[in-house]
N, C-alpha and C. Protein backbone atom coordinates (compact mmCIF):
# COMPACT_ATOMS: atom_id res chain seq x y z
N UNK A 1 -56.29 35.22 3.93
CA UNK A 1 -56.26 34.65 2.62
C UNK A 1 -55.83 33.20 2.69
N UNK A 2 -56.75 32.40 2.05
CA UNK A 2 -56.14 31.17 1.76
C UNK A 2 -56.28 30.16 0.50
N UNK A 3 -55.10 29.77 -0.06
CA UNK A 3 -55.18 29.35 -1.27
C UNK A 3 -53.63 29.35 -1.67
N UNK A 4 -53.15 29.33 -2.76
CA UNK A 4 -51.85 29.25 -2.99
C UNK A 4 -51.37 30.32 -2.59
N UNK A 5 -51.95 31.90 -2.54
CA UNK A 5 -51.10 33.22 -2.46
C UNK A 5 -50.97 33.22 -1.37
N UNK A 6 -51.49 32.61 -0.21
CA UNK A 6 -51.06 32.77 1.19
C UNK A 6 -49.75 32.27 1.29
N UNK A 7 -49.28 31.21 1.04
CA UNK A 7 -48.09 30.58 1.07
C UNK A 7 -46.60 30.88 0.44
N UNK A 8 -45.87 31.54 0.70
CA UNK A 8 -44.68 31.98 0.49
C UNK A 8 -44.29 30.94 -0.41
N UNK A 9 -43.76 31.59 -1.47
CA UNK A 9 -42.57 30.64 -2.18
C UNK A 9 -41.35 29.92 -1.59
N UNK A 10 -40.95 30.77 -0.81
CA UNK A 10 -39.35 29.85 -0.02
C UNK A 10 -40.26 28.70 1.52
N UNK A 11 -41.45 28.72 1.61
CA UNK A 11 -41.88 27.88 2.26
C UNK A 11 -41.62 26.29 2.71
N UNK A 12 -41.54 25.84 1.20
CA UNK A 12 -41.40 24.28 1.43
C UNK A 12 -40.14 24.15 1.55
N UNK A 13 -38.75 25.05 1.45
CA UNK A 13 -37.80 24.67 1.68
C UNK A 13 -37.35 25.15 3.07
N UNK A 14 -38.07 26.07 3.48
CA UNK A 14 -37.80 26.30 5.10
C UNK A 14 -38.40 25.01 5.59
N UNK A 15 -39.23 24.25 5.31
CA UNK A 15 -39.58 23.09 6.28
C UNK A 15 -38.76 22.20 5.73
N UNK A 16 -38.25 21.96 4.63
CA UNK A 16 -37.18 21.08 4.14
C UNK A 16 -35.99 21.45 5.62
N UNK A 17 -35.88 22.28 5.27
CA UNK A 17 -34.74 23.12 5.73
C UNK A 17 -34.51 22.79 7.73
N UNK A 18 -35.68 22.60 7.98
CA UNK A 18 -36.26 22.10 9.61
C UNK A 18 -36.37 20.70 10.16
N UNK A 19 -36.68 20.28 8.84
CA UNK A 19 -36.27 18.55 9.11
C UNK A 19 -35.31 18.22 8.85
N UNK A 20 -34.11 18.97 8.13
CA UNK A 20 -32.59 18.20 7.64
C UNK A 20 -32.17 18.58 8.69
N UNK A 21 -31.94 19.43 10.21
CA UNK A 21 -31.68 19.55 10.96
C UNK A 21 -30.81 18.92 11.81
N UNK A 22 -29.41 19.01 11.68
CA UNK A 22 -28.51 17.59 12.04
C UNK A 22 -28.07 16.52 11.04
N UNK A 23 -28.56 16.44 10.22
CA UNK A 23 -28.29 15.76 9.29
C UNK A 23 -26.97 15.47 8.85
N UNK A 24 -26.31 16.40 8.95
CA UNK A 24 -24.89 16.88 8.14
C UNK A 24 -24.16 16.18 9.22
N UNK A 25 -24.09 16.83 10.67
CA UNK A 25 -23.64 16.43 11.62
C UNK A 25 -23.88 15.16 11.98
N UNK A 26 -24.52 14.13 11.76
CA UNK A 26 -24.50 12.42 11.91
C UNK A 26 -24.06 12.55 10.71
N UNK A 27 -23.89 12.80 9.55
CA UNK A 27 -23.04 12.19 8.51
C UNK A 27 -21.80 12.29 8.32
N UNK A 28 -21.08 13.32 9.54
CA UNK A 28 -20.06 13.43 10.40
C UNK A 28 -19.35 12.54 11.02
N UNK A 29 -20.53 12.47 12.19
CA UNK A 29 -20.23 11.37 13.31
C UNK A 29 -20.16 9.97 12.50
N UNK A 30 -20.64 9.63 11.65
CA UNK A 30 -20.41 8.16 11.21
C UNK A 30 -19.72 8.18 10.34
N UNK A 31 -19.21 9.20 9.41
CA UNK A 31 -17.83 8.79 8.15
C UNK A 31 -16.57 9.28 9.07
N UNK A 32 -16.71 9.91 9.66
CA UNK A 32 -15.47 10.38 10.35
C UNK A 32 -14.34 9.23 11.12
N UNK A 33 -15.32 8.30 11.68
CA UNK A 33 -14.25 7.16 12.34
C UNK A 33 -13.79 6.35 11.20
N UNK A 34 -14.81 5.98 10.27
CA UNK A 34 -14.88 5.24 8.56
C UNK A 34 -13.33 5.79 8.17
N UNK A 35 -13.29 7.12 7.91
CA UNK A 35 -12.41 7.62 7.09
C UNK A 35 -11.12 7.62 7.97
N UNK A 36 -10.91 7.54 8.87
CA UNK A 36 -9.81 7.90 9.99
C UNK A 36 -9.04 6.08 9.60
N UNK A 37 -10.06 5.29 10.06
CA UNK A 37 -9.64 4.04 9.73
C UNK A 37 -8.79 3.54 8.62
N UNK A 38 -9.84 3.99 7.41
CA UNK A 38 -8.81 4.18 5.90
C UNK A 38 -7.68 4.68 5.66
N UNK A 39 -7.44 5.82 6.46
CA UNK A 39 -6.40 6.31 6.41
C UNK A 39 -5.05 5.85 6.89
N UNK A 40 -5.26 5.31 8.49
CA UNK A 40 -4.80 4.66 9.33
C UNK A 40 -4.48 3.42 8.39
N UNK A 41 -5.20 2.66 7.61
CA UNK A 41 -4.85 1.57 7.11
C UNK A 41 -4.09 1.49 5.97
N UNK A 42 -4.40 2.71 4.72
CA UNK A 42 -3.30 3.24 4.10
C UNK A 42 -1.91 3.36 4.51
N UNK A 43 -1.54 3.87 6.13
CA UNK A 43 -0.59 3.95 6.63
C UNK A 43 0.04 3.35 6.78
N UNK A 44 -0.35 1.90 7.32
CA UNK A 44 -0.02 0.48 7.74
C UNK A 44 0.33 0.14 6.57
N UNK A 45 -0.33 0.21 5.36
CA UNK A 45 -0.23 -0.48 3.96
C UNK A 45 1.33 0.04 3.31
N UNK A 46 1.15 1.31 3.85
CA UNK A 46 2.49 1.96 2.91
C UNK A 46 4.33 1.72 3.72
N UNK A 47 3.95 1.40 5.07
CA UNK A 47 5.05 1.21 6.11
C UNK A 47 5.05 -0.33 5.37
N UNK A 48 4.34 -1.22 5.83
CA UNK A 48 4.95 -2.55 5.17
C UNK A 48 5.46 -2.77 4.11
N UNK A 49 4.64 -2.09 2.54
CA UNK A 49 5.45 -1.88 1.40
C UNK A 49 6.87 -1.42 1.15
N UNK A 50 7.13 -0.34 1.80
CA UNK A 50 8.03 0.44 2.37
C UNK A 50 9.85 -0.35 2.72
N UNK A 51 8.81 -1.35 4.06
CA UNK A 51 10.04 -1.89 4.47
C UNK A 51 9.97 -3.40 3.75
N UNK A 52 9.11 -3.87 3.17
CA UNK A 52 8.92 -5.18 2.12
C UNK A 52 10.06 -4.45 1.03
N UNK A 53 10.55 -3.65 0.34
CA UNK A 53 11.30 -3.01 -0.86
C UNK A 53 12.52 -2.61 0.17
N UNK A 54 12.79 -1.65 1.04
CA UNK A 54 14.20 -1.90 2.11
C UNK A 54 14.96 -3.10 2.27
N UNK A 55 13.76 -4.54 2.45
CA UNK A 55 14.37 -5.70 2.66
C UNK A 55 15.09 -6.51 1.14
N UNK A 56 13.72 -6.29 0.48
CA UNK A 56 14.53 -7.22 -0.70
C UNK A 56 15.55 -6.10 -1.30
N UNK A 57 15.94 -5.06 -1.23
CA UNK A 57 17.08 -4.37 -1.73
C UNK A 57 18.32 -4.61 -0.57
N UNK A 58 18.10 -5.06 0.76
CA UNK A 58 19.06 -5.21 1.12
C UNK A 58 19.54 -6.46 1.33
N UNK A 59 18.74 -7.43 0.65
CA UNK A 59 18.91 -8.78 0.57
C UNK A 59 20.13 -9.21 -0.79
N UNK A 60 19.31 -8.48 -2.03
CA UNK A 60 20.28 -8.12 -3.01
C UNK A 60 21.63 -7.63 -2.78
N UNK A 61 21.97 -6.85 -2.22
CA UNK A 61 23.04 -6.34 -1.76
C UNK A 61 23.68 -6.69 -0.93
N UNK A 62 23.23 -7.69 0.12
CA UNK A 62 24.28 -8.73 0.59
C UNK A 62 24.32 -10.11 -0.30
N UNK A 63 23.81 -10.40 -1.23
CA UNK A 63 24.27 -11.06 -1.80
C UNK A 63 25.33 -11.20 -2.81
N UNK A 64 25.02 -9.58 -3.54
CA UNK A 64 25.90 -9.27 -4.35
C UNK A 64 27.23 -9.32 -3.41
N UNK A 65 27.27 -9.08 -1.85
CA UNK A 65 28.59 -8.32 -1.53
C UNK A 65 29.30 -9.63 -1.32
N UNK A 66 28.44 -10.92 -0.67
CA UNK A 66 28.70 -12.29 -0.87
C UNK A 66 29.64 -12.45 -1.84
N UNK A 67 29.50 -12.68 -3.12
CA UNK A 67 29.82 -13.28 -4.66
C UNK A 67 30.85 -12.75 -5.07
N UNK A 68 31.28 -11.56 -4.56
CA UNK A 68 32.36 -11.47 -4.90
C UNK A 68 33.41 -10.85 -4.04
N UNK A 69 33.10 -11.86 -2.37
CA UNK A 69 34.38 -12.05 -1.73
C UNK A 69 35.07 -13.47 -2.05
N UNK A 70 36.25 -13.26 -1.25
CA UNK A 70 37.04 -14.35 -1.99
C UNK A 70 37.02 -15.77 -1.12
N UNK A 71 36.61 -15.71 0.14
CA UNK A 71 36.93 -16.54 1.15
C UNK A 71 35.09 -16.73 1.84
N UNK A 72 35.09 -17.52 2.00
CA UNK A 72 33.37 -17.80 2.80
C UNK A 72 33.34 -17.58 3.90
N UNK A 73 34.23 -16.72 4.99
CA UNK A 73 34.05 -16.01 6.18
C UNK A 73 34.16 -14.47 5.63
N UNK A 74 34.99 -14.25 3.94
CA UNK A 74 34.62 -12.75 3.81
C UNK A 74 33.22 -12.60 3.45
N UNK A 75 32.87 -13.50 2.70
CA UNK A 75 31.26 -13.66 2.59
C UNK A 75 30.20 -13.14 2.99
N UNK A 76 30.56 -14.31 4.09
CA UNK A 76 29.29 -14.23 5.54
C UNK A 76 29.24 -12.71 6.25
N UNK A 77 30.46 -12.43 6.79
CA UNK A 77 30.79 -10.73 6.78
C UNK A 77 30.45 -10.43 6.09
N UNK A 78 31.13 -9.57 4.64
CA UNK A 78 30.66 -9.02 3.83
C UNK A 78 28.84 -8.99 3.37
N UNK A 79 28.52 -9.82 3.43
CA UNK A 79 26.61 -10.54 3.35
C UNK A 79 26.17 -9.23 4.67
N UNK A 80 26.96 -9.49 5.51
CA UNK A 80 25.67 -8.91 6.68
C UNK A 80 25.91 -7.25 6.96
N UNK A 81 27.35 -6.99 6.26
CA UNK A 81 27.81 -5.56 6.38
C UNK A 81 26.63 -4.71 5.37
N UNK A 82 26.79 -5.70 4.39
CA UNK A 82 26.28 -4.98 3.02
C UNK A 82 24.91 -4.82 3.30
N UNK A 83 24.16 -6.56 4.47
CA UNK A 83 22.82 -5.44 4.76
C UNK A 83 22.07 -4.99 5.22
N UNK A 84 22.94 -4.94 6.72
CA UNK A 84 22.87 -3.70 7.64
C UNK A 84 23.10 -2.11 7.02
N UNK A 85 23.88 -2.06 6.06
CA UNK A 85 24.07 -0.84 5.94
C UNK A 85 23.22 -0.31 4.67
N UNK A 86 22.54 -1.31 3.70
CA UNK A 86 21.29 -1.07 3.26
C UNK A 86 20.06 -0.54 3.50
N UNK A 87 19.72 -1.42 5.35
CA UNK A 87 18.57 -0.83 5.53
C UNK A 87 18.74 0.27 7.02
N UNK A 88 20.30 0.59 6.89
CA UNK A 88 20.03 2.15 7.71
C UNK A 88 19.56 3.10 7.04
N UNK A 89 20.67 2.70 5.55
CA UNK A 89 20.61 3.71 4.07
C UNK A 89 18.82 4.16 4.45
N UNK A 90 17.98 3.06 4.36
CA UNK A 90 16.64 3.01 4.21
C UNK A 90 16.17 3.67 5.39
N UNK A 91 16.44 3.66 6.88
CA UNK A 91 16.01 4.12 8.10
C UNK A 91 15.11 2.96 8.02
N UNK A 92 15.17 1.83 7.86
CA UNK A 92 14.59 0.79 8.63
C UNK A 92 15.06 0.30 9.65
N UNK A 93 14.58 0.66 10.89
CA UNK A 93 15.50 0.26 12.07
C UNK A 93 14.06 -1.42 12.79
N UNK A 94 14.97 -2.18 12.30
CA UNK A 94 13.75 -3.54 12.52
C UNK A 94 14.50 -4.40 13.11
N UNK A 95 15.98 -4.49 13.59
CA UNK A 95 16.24 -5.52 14.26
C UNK A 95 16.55 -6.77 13.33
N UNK A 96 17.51 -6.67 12.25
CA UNK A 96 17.09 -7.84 11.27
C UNK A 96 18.13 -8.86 11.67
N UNK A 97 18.07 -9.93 10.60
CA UNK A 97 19.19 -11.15 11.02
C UNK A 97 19.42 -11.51 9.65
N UNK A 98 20.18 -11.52 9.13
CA UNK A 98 20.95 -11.91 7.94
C UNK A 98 21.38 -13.63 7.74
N UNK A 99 21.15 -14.14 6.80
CA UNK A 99 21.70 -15.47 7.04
C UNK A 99 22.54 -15.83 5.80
N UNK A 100 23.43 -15.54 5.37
CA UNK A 100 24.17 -16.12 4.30
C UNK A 100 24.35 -17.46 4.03
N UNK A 101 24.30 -17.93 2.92
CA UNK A 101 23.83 -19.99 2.93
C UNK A 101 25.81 -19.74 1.61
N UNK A 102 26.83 -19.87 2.35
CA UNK A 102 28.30 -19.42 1.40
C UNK A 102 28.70 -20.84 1.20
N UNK A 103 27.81 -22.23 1.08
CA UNK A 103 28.23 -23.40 1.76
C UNK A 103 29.31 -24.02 0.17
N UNK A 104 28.71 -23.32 -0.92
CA UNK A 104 29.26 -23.44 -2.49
C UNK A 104 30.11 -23.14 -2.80
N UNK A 105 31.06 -22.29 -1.77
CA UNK A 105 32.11 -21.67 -2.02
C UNK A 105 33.11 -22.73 -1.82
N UNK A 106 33.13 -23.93 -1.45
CA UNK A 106 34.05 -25.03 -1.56
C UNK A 106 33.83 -25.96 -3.25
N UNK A 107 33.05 -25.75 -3.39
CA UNK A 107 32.93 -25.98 -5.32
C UNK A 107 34.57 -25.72 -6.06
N UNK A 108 34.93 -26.54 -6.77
CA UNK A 108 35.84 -26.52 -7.37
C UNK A 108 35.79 -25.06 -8.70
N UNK A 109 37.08 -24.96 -8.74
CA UNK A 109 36.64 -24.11 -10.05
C UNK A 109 36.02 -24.25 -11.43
N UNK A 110 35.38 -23.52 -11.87
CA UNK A 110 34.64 -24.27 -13.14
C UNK A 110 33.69 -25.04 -12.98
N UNK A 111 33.01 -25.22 -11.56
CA UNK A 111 31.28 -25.39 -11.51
C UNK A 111 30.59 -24.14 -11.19
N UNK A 112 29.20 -24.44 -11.54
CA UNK A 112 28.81 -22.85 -11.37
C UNK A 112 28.58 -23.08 -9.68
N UNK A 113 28.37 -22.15 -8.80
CA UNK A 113 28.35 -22.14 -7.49
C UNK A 113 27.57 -20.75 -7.35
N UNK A 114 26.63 -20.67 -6.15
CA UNK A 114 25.85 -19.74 -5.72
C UNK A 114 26.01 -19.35 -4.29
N UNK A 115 25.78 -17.87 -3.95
CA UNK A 115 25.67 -17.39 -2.88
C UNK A 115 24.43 -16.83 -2.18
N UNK A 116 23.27 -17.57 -1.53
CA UNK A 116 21.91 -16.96 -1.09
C UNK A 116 22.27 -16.45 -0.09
N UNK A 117 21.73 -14.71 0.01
CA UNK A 117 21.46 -14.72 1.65
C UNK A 117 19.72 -14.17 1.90
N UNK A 118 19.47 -14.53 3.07
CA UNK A 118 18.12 -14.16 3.71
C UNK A 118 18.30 -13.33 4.34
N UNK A 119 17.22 -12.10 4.50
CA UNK A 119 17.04 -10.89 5.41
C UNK A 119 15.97 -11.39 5.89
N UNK A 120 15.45 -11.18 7.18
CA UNK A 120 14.40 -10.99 7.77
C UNK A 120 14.58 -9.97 8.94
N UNK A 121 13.22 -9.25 8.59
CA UNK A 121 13.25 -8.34 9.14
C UNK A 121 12.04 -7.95 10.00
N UNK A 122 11.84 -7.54 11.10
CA UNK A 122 11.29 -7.33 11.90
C UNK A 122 10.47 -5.85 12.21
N UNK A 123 9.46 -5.93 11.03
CA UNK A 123 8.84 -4.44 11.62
C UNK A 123 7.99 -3.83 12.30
N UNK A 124 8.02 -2.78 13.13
CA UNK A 124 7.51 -2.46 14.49
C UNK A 124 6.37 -1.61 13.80
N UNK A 125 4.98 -2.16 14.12
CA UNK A 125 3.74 -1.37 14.22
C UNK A 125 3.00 -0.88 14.86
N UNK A 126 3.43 -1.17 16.06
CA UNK A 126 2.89 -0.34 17.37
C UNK A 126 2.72 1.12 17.85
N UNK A 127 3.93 1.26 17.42
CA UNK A 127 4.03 3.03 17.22
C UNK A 127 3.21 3.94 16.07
N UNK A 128 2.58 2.83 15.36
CA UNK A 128 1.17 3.62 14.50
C UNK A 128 0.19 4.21 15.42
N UNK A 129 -0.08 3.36 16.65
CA UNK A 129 -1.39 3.95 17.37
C UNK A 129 -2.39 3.34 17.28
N UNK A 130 -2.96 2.53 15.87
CA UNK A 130 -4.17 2.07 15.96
C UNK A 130 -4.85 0.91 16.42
N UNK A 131 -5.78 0.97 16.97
CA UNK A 131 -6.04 -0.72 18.16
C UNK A 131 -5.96 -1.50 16.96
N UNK A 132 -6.11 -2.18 17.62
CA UNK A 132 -6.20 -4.02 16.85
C UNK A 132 -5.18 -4.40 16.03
N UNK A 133 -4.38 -3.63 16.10
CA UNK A 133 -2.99 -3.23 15.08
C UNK A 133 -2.21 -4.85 15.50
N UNK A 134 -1.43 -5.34 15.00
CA UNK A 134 -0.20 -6.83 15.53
C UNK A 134 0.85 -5.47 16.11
N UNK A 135 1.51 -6.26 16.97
CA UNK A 135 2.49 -5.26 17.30
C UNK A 135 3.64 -4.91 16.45
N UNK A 136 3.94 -6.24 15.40
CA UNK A 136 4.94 -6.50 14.74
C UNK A 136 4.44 -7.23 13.25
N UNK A 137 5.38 -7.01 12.12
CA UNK A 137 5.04 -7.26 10.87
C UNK A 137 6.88 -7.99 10.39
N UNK A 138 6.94 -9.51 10.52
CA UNK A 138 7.87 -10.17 9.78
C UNK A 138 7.95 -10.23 8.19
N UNK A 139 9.04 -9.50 7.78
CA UNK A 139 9.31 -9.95 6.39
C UNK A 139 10.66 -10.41 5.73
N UNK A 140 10.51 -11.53 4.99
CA UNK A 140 11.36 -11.83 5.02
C UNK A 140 12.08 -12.19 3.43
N UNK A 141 13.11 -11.49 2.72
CA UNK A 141 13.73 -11.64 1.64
C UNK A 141 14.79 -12.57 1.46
N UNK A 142 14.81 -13.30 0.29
CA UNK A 142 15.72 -13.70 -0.50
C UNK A 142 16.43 -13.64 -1.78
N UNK A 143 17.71 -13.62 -1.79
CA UNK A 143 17.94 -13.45 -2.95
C UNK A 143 19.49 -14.03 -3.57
N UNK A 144 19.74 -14.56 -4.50
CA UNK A 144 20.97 -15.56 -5.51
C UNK A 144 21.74 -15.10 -6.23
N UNK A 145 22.71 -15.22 -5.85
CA UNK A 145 23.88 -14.27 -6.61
C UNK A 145 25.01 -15.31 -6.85
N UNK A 146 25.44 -15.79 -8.55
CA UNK A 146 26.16 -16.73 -8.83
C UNK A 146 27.30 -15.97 -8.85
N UNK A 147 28.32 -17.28 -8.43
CA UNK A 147 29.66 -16.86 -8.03
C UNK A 147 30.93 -17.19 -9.53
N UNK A 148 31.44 -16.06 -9.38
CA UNK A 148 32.27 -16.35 -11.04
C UNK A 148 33.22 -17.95 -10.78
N UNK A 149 32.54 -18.30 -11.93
CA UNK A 149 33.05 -19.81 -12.40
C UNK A 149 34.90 -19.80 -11.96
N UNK A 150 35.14 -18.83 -12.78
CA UNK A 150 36.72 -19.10 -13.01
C UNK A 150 37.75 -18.20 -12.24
N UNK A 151 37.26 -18.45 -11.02
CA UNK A 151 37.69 -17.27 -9.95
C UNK A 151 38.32 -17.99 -8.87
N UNK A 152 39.36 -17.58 -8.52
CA UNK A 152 39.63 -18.95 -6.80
C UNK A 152 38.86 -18.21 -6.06
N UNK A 153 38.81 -18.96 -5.32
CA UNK A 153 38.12 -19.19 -4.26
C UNK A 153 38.11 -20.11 -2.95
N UNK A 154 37.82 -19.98 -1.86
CA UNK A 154 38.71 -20.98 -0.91
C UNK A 154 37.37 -20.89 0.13
């Protein structure tokens, strides 16, 4: 017989069905590294955010601890206690360096006077895994904390 009744109904999709053959599997092989990447880069994205918010909170917090010591060597101490122990709080272990600028604290009483300190911090990206990666990601916070007007200070 030949004419339409020879031909099976599920026909054209068995030959559909013979040429998609692999198909699925290369659309595998080529989103699979795509998507691994994204992910990987999400990762990277969320570790720097991460320790970008660790730093400026522990920048804040040695400044605050600055402003209201009394002496500009409790300061400078106080500045780097307050934020080292910020970004353990955080488990940012980056190797940072603190710089307290306490130089206002010789201001007489009754000018306004400020205490900046800088964090920079040093974060390690190597231990992500992914090539082309920097090994390291610098960030670095600041932040101003005015010192009470009518306070001694020495």
């Amino acid at each position: 017989m030949t004419g339409p009744q020879s031909v099976p109904m599920h026909a054209p999709a068995a030959v559909q069905r013979r040429a998609d053959r692999g198909a699925s599997t290369l659309e595998a092989a080529i989103l699979t590294p795509a998507l691994l990447l994204i992910i990987g880069l999400a990762i990277v994205a969320m570790r720097i955010s991460v320790a970008d918010q660790a730093v400026e909170a522990a920048a804040h917090d040695a400044a605050r601890a600055a402003s209201i010591a009394r002496t500009q060597t409790e300061a400078q101490q106080a500045a780097r206690d307050a934020a080292l122990n910020a970004l353990s709080q955080q488990g940012l272990n980056c190797n940072p360096t603190v710089q307290p600028d306490t130089s206002q604290f010789s201001r007489p009483i009754g000018e306004t006077a400020v205490v900046t300190v800088t964090v920079i911090c040093d974060v390690k990206l190597s231990d992500i895994g992914m090539p082309g990666l920097p090994g390291d990601h610098v960030i670095t916070a600041t932040f101003t904390s005015y010192l009470d007007q009518f306070r001694g200070r020495s």
